[in-house]
PDB file of N, CA and C in Angstrom:
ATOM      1  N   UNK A   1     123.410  55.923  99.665  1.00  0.00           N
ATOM      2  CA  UNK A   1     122.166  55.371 100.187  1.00  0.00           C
ATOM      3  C   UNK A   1     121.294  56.511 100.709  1.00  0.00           C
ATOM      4  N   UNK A   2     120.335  56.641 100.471  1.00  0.00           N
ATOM      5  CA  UNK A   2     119.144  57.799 100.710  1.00  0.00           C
ATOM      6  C   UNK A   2     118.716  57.200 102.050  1.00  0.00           C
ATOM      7  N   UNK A   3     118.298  58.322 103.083  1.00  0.00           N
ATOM      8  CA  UNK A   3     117.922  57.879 103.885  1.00  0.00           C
ATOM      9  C   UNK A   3     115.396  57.420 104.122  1.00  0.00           C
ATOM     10  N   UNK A   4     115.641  56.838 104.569  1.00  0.00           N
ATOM     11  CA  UNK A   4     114.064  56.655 104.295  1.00  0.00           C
ATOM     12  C   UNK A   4     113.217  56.233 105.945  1.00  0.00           C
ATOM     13  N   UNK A   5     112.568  57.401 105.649  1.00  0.00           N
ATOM     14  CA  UNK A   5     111.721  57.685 106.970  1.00  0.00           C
ATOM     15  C   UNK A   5     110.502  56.945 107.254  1.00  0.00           C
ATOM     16  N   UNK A   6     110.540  56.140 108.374  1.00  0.00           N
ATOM     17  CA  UNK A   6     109.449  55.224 108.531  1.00  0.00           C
ATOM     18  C   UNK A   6     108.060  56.135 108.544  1.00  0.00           C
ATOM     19  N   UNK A   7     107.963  57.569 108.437  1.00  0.00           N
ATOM     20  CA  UNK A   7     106.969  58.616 108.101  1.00  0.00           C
ATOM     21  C   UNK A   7     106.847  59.147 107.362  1.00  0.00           C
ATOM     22  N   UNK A   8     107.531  58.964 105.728  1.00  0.00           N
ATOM     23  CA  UNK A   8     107.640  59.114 104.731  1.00  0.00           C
ATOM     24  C   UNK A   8     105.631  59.195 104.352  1.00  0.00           C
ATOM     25  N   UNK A   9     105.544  60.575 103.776  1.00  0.00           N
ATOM     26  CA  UNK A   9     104.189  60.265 103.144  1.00  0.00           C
ATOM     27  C   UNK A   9     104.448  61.162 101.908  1.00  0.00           C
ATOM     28  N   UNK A  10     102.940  61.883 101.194  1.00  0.00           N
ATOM     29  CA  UNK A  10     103.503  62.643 100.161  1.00  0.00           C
ATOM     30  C   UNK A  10     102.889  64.184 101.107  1.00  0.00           C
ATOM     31  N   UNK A  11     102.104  64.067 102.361  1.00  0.00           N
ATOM     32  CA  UNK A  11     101.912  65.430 103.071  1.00  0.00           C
ATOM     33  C   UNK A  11     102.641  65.727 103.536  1.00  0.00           C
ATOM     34  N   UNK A  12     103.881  64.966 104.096  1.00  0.00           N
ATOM     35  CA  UNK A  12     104.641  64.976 105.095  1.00  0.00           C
ATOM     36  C   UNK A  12     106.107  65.735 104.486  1.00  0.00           C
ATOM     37  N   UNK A  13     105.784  64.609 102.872  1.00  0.00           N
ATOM     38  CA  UNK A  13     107.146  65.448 101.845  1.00  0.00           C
ATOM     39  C   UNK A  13     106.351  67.021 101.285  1.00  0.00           C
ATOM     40  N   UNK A  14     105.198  67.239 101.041  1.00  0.00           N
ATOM     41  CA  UNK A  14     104.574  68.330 100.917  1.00  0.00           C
ATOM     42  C   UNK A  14     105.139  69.810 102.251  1.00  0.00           C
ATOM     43  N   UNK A  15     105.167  69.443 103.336  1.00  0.00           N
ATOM     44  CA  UNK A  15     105.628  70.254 104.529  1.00  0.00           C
ATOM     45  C   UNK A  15     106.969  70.471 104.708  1.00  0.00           C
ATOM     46  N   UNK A  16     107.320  69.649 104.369  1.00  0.00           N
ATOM     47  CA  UNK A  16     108.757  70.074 104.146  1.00  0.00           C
ATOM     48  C   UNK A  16     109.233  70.502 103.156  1.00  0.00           C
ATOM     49  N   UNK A  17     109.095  70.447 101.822  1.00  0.00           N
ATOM     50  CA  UNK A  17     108.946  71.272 100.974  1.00  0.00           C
ATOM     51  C   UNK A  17     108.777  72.809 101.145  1.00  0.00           C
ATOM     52  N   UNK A  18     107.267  72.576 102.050  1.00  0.00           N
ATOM     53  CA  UNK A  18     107.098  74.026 102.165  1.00  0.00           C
ATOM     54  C   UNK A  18     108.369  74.994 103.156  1.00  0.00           C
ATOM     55  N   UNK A  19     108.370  74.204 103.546  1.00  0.00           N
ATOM     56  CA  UNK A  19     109.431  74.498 104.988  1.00  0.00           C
ATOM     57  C   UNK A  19     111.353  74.784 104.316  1.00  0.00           C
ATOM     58  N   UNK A  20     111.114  74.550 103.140  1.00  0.00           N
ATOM     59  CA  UNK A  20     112.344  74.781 102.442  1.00  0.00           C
ATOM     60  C   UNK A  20     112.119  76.000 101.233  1.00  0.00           C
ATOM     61  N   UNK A  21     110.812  76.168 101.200  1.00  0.00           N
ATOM     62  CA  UNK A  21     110.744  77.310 100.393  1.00  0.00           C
ATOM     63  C   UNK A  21     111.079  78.698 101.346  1.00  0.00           C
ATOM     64  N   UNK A  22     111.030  78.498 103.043  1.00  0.00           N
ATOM     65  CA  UNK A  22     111.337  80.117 103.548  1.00  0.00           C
ATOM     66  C   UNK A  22     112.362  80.582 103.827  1.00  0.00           C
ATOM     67  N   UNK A  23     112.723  81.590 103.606  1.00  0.00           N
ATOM     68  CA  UNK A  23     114.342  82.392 103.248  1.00  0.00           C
ATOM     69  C   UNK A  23     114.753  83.031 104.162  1.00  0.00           C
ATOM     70  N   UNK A  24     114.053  83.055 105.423  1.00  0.00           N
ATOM     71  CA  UNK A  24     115.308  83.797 106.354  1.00  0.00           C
ATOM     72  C   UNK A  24     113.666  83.507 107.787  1.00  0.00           C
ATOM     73  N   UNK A  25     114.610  84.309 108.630  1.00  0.00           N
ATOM     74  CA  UNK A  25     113.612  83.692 110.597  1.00  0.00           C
ATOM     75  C   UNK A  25     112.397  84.310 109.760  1.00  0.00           C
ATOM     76  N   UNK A  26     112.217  85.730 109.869  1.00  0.00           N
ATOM     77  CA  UNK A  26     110.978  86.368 109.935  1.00  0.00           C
ATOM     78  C   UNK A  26     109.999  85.449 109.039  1.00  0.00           C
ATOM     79  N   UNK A  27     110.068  84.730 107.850  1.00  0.00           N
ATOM     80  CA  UNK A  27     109.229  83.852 107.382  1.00  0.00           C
ATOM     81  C   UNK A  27     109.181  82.415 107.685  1.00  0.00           C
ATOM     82  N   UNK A  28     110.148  82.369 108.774  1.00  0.00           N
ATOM     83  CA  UNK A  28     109.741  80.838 109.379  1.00  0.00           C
ATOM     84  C   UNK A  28     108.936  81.072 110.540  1.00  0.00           C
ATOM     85  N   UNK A  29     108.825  82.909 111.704  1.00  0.00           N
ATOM     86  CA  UNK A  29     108.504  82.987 112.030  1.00  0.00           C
ATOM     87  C   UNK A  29     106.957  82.829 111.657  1.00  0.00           C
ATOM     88  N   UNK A  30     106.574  83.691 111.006  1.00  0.00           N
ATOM     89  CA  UNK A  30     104.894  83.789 110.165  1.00  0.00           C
ATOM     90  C   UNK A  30     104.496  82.436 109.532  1.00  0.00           C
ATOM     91  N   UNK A  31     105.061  81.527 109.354  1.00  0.00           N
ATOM     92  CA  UNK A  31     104.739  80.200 108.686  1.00  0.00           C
ATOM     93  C   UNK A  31     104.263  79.170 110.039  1.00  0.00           C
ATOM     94  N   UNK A  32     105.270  79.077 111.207  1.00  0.00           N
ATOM     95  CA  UNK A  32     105.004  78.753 111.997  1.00  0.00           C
ATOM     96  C   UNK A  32     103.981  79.111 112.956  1.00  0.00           C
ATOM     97  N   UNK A  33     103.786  80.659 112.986  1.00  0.00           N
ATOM     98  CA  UNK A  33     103.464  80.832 113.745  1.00  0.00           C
ATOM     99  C   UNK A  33     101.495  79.829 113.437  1.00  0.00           C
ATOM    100  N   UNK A  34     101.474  80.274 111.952  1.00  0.00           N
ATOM    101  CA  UNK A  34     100.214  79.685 111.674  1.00  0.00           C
ATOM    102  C   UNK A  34     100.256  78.582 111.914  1.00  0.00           C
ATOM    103  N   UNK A  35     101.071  77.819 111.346  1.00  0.00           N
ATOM    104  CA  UNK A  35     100.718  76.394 111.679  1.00  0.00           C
ATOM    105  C   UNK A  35     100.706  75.758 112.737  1.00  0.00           C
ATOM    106  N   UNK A  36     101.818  76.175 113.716  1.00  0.00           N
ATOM    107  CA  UNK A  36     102.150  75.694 114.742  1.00  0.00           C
ATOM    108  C   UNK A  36     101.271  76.857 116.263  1.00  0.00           C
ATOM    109  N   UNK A  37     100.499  75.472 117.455  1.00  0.00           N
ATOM    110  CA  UNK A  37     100.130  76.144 118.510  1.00  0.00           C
ATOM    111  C   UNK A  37     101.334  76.828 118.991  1.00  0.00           C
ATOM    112  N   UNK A  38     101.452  77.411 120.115  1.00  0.00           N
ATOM    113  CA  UNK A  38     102.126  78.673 120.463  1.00  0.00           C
ATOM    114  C   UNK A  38     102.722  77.505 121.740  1.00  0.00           C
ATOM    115  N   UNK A  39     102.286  76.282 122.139  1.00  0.00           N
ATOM    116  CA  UNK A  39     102.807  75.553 123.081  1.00  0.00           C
ATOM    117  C   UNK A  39     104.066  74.432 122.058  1.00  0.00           C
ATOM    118  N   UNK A  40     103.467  74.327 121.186  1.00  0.00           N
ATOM    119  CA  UNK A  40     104.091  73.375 120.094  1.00  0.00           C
ATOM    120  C   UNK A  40     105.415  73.879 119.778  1.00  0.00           C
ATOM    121  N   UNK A  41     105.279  75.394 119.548  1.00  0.00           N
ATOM    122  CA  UNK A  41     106.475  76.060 118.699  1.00  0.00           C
ATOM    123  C   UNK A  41     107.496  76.132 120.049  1.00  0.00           C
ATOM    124  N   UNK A  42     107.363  76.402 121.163  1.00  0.00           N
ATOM    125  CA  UNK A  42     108.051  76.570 121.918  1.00  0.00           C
ATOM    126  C   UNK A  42     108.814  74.843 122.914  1.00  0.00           C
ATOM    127  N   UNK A  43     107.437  74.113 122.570  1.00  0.00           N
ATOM    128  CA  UNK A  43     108.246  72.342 122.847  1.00  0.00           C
ATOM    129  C   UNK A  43     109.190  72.315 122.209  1.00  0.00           C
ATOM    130  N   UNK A  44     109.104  72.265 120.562  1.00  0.00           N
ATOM    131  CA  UNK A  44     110.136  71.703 119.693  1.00  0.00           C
ATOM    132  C   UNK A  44     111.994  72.925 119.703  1.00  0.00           C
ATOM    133  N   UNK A  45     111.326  74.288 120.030  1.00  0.00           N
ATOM    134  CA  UNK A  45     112.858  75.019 120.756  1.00  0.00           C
ATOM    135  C   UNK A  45     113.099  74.467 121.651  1.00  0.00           C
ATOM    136  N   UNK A  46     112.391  73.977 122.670  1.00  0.00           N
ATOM    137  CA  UNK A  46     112.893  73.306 124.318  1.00  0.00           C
ATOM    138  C   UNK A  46     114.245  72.254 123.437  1.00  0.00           C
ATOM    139  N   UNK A  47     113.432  71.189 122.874  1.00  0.00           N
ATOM    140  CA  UNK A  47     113.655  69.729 122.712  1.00  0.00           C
ATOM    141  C   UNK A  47     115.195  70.276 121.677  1.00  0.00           C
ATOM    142  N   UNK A  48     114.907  71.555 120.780  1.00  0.00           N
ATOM    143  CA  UNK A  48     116.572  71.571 120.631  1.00  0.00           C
ATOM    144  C   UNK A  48     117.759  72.403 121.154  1.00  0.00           C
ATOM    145  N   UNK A  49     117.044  73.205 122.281  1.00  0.00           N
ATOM    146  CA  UNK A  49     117.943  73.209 123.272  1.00  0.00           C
ATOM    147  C   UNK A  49     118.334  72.396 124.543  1.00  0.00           C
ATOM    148  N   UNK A  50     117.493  71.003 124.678  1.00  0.00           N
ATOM    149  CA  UNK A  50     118.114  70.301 125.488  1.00  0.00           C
ATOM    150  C   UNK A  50     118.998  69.133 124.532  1.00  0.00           C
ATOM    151  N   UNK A  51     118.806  69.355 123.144  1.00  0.00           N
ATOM    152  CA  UNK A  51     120.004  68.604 121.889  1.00  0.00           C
ATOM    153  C   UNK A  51     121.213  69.626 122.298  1.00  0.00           C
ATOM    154  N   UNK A  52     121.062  70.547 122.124  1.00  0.00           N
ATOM    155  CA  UNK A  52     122.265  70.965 122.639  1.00  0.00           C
ATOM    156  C   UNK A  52     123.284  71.291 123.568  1.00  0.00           C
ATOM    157  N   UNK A  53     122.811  70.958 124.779  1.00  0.00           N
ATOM    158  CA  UNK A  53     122.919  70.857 125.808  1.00  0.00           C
ATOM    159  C   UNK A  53     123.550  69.640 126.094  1.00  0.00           C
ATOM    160  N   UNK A  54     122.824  68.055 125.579  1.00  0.00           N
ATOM    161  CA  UNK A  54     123.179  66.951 125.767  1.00  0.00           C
ATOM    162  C   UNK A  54     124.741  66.978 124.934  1.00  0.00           C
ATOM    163  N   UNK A  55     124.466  67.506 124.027  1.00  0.00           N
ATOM    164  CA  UNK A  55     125.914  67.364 122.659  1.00  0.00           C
ATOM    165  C   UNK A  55     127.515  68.059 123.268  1.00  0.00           C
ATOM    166  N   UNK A  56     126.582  69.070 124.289  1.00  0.00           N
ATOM    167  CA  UNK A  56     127.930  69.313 125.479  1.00  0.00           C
ATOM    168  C   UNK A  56     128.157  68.828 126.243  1.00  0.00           C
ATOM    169  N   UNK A  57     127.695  67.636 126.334  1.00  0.00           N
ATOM    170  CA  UNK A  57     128.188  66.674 127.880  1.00  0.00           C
ATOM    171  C   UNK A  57     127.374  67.311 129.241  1.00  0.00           C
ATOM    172  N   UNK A  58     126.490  68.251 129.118  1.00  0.00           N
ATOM    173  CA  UNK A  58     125.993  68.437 130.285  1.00  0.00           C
ATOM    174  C   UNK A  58     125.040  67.426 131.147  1.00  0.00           C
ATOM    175  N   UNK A  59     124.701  67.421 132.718  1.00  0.00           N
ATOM    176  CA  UNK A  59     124.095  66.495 132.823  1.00  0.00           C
ATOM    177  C   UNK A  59     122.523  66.312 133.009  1.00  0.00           C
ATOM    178  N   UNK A  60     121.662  65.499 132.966  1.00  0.00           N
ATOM    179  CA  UNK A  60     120.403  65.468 132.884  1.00  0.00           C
ATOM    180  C   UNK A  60     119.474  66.798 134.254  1.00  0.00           C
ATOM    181  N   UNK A  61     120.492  67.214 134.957  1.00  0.00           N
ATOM    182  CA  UNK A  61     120.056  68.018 136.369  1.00  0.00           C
ATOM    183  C   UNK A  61     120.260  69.313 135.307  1.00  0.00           C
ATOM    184  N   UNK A  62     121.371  69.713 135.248  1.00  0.00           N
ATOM    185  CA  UNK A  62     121.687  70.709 134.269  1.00  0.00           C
ATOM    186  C   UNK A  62     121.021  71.304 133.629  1.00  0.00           C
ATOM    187  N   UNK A  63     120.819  70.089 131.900  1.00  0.00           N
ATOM    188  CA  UNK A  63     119.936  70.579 131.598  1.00  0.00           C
ATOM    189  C   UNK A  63     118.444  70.733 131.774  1.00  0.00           C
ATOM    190  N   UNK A  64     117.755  69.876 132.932  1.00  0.00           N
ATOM    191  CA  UNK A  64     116.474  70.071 133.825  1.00  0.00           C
ATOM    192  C   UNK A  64     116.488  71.650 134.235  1.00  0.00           C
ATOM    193  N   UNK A  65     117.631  71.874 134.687  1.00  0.00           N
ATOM    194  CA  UNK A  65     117.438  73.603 135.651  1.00  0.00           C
ATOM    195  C   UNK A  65     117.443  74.251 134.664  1.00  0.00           C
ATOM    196  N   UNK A  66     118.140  74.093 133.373  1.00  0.00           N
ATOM    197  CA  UNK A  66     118.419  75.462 132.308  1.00  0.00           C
ATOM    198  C   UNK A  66     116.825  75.349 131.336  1.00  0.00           C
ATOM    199  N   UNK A  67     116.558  74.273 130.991  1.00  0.00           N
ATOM    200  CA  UNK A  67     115.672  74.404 130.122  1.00  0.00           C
ATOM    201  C   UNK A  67     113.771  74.010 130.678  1.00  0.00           C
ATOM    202  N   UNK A  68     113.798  73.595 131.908  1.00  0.00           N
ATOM    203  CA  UNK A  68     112.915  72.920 132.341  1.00  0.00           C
ATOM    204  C   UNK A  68     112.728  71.905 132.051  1.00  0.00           C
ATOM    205  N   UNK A  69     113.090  70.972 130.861  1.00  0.00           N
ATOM    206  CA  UNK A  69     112.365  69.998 130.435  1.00  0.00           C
ATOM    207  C   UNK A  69     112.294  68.838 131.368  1.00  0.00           C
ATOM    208  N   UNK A  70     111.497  67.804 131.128  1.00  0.00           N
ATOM    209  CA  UNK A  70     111.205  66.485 131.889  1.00  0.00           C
ATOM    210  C   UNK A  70     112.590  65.636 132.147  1.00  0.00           C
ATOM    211  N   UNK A  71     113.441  65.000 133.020  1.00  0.00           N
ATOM    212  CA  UNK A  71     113.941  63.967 132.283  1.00  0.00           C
ATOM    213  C   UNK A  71     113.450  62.850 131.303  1.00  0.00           C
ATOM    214  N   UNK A  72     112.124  62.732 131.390  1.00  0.00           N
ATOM    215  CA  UNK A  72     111.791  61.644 129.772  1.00  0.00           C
ATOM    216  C   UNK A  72     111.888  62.648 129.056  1.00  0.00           C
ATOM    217  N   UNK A  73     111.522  63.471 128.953  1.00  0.00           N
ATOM    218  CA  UNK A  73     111.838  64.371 127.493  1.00  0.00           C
ATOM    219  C   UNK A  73     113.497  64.243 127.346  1.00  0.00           C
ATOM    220  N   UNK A  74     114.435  64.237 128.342  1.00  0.00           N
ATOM    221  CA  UNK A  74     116.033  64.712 128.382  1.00  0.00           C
ATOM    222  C   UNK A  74     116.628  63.187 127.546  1.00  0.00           C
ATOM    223  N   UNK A  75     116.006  62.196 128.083  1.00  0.00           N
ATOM    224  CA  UNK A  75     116.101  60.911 127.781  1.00  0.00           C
ATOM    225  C   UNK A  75     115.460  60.844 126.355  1.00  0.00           C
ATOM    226  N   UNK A  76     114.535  60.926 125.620  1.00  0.00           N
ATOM    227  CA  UNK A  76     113.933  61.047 124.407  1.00  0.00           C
ATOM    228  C   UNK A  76     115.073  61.193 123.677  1.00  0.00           C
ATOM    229  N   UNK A  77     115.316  62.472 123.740  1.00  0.00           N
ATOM    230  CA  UNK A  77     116.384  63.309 123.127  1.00  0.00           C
ATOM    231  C   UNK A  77     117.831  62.895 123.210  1.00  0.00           C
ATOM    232  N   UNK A  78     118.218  62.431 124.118  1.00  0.00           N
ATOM    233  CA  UNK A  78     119.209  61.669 124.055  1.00  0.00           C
ATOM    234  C   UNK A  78     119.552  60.714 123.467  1.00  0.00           C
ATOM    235  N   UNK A  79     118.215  59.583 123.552  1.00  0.00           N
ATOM    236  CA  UNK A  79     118.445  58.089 122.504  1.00  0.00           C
ATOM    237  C   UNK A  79     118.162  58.796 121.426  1.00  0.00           C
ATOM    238  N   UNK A  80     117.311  59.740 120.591  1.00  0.00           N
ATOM    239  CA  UNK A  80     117.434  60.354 119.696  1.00  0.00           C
ATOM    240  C   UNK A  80     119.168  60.472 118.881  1.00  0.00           C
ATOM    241  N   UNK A  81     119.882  61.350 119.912  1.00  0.00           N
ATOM    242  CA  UNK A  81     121.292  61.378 119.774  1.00  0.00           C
ATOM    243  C   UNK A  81     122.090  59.932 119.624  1.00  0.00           C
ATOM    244  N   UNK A  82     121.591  59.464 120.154  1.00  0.00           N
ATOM    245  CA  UNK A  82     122.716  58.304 120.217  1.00  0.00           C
ATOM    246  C   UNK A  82     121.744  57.045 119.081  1.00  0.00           C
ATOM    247  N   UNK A  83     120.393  57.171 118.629  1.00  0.00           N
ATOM    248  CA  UNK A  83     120.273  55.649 117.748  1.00  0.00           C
ATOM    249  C   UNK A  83     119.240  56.593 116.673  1.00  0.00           C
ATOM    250  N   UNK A  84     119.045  58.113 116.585  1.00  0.00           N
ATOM    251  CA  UNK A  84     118.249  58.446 115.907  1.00  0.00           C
ATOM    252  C   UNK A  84     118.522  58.076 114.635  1.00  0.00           C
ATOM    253  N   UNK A  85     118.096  59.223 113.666  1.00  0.00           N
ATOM    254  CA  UNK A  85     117.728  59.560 111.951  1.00  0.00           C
ATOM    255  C   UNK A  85     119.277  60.451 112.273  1.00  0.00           C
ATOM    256  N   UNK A  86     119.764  61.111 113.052  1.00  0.00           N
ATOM    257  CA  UNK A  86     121.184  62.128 113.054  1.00  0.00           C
ATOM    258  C   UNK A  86     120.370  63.241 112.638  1.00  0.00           C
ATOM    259  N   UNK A  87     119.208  63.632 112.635  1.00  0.00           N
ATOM    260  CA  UNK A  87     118.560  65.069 112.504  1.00  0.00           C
ATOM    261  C   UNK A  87     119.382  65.775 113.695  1.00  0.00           C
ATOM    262  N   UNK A  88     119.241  65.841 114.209  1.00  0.00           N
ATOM    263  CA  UNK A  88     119.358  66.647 115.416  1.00  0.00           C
ATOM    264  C   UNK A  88     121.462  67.157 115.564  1.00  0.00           C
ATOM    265  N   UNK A  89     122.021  65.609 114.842  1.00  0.00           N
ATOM    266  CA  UNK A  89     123.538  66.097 114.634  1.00  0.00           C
ATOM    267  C   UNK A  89     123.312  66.828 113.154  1.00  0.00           C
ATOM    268  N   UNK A  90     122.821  66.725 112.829  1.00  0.00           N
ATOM    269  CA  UNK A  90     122.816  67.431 111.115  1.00  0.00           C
ATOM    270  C   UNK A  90     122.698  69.314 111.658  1.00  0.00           C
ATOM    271  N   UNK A  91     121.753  69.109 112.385  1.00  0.00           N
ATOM    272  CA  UNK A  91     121.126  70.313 112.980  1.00  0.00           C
ATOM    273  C   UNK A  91     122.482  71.323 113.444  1.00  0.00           C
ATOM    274  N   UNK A  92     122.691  70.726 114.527  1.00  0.00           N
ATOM    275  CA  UNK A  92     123.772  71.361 115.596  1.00  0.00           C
ATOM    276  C   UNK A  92     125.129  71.567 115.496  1.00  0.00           C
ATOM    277  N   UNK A  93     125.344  70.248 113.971  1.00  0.00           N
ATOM    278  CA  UNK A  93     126.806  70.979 113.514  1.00  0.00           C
ATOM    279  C   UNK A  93     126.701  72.052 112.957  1.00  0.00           C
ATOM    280  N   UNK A  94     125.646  72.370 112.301  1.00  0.00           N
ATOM    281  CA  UNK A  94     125.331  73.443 111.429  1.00  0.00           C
ATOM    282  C   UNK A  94     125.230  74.139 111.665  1.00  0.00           C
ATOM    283  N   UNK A  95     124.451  74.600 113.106  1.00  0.00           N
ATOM    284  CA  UNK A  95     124.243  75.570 113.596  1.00  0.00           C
ATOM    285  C   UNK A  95     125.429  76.539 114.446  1.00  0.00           C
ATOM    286  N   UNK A  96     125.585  77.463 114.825  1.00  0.00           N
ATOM    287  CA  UNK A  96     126.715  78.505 115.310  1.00  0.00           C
ATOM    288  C   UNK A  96     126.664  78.398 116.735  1.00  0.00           C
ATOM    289  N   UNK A  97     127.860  78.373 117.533  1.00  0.00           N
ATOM    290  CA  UNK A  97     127.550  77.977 118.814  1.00  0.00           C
ATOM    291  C   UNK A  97     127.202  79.705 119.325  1.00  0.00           C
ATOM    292  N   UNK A  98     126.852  79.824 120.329  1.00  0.00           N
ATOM    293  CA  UNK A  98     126.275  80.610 121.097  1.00  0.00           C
ATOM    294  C   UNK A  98     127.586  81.118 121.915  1.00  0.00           C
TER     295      UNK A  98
END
């Protein structure tokens, strides 16, 4: 079963596309940096370091002091974890722990 995104468009599959054509940081750096404001690029690192954070059992104070974020943002991200799309578990298994 394919999964299907209630934001499914053909710009949306266009960006991601593009976003799969870059081959290593330094060209996700320069891709982003254009596209993305300089407040934007640094929300969406917050939002997956408080995914990772939550995926360790830490608690909403925790990750408040380590990352700053809001608790509604901590909460976002959490029901994310627990009723999302699994982006964010797709993400973090994948990724190398620190």
């Amino acid at each position: 079963m394919t999964y299907q995104s209630k934001f499914k468009s053909k710009d949306i599959d266009e960006l991601f596309e593009a976003i799969l054509t870059l081959k290593n940081e330094e060209e996700c750096y320069r891709f982003f940096e254009d596209v993305c404001t300089v407040n934007e690029i640094h929300a969406i690192a917050q939002r997956l370091q408080v995914a990772k954070l939550l995926n360790k059992k830490k608690t909403y104070t925790e990750i408040e002091n380590e990352t700053k974020a809001s608790t509604a943002t901590i909460s976002r991200i959490n029901k994310c974890l627990m009723y999302g799309a699994d982006g964010y578990k797709i993400v973090l298994s994948r990724l190398k722990d620190d």
